[in-house]
Protein backbone atom coordinates (compact mmCIF):
# COMPACT_ATOMS: atom_id res chain seq x y z
CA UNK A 1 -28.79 -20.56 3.24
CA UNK A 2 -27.38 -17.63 1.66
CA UNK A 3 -25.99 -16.23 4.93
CA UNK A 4 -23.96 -19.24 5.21
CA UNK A 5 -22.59 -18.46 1.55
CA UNK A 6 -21.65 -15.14 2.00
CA UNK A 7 -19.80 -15.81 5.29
CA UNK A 8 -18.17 -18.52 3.29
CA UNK A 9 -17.28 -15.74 0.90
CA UNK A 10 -16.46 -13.37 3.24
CA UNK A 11 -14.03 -15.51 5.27
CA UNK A 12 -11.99 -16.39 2.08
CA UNK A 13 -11.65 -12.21 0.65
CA UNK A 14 -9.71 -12.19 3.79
CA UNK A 15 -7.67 -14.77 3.01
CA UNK A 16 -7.29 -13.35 -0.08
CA UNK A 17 -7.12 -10.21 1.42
CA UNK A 18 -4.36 -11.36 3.72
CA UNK A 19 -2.35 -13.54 1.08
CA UNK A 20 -2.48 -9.90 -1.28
CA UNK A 21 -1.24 -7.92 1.79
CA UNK A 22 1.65 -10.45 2.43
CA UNK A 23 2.59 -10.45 -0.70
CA UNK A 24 2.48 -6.42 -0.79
CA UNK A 25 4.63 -6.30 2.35
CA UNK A 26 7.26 -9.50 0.74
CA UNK A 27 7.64 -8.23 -2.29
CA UNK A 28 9.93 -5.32 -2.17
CA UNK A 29 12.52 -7.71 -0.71
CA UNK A 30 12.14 -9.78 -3.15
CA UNK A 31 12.89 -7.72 -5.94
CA UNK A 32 15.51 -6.20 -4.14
CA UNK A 33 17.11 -9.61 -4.10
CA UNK A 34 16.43 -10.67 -7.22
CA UNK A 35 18.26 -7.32 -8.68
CA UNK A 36 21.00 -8.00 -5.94
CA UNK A 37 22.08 -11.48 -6.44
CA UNK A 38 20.64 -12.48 -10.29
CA UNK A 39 22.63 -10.00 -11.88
CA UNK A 40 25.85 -11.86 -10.20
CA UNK A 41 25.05 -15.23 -11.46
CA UNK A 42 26.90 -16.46 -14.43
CA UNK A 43 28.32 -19.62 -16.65
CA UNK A 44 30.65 -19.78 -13.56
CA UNK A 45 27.94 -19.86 -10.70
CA UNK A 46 27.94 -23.16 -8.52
CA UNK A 47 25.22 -23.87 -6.25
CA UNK A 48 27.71 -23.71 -3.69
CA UNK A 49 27.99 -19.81 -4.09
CA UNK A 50 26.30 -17.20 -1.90
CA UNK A 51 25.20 -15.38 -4.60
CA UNK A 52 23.35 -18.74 -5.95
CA UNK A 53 21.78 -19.53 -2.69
CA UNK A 54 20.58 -15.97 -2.02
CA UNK A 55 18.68 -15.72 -5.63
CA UNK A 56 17.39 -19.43 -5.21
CA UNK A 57 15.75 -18.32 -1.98
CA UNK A 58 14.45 -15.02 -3.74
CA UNK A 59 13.06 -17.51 -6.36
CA UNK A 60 11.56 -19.92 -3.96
CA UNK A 61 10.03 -17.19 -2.13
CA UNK A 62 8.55 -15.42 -5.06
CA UNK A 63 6.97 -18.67 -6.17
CA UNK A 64 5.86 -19.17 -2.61
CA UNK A 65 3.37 -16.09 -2.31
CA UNK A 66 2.57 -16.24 -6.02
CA UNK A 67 1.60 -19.85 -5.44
CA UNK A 68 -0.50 -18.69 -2.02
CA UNK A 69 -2.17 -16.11 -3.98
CA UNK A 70 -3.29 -17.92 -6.60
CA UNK A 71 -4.66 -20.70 -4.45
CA UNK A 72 -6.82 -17.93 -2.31
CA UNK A 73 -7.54 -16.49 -5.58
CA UNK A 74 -9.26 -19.52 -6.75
CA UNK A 75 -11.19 -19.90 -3.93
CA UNK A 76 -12.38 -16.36 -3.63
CA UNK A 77 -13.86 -17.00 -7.55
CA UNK A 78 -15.16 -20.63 -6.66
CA UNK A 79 -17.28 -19.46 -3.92
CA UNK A 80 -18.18 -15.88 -5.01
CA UNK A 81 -19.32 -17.23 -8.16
CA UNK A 82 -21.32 -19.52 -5.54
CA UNK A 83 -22.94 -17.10 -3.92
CA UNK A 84 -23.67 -15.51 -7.00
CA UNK A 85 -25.44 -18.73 -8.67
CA UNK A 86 -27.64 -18.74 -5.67
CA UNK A 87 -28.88 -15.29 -5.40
């Protein structure tokens, strides 16, 4: 039974792993964005201005792989501390 929980365990650090890595790999771009097209937006911005719709995608996609790493997060604790409740 505890093979089956650390498999468990060890298939969700690499989706942890891989959500971390992603993010890691995203996230330059992103802030490179974000510097790019935030500091343009103003009391005059209209969502129907590039420089809205490229920092609303750097937002959405910053939220996006915060959001994913969180959620693998929270697995990796739920079933490592799992595993470690059974040992």
């Amino acid at each position: 039974m505890g093979a089956n929980y650390a498999s468990r365990a060890m298939a969700n650090s690499l989706d942890l792993f891989e959500e971390l890595a992603q993010f890691t790999s995203v996230y330059a771009a992103i802030q490179k964005e974000f510097i790019d097209s935030l500091s343009k937006l103003n009391g005059k911005t209209t969502v129907n201005d590039a420089e809205y719709a490229i920092a609303l995608g750097a937002v959405k996609s910053f939220s996006e792989i915060c959001n994913r790493v969180a959620e693998a997060w929270n697995v990796w604790r739920s079933i490592n501390l799992d595993v470690e409740a059974c040992e």
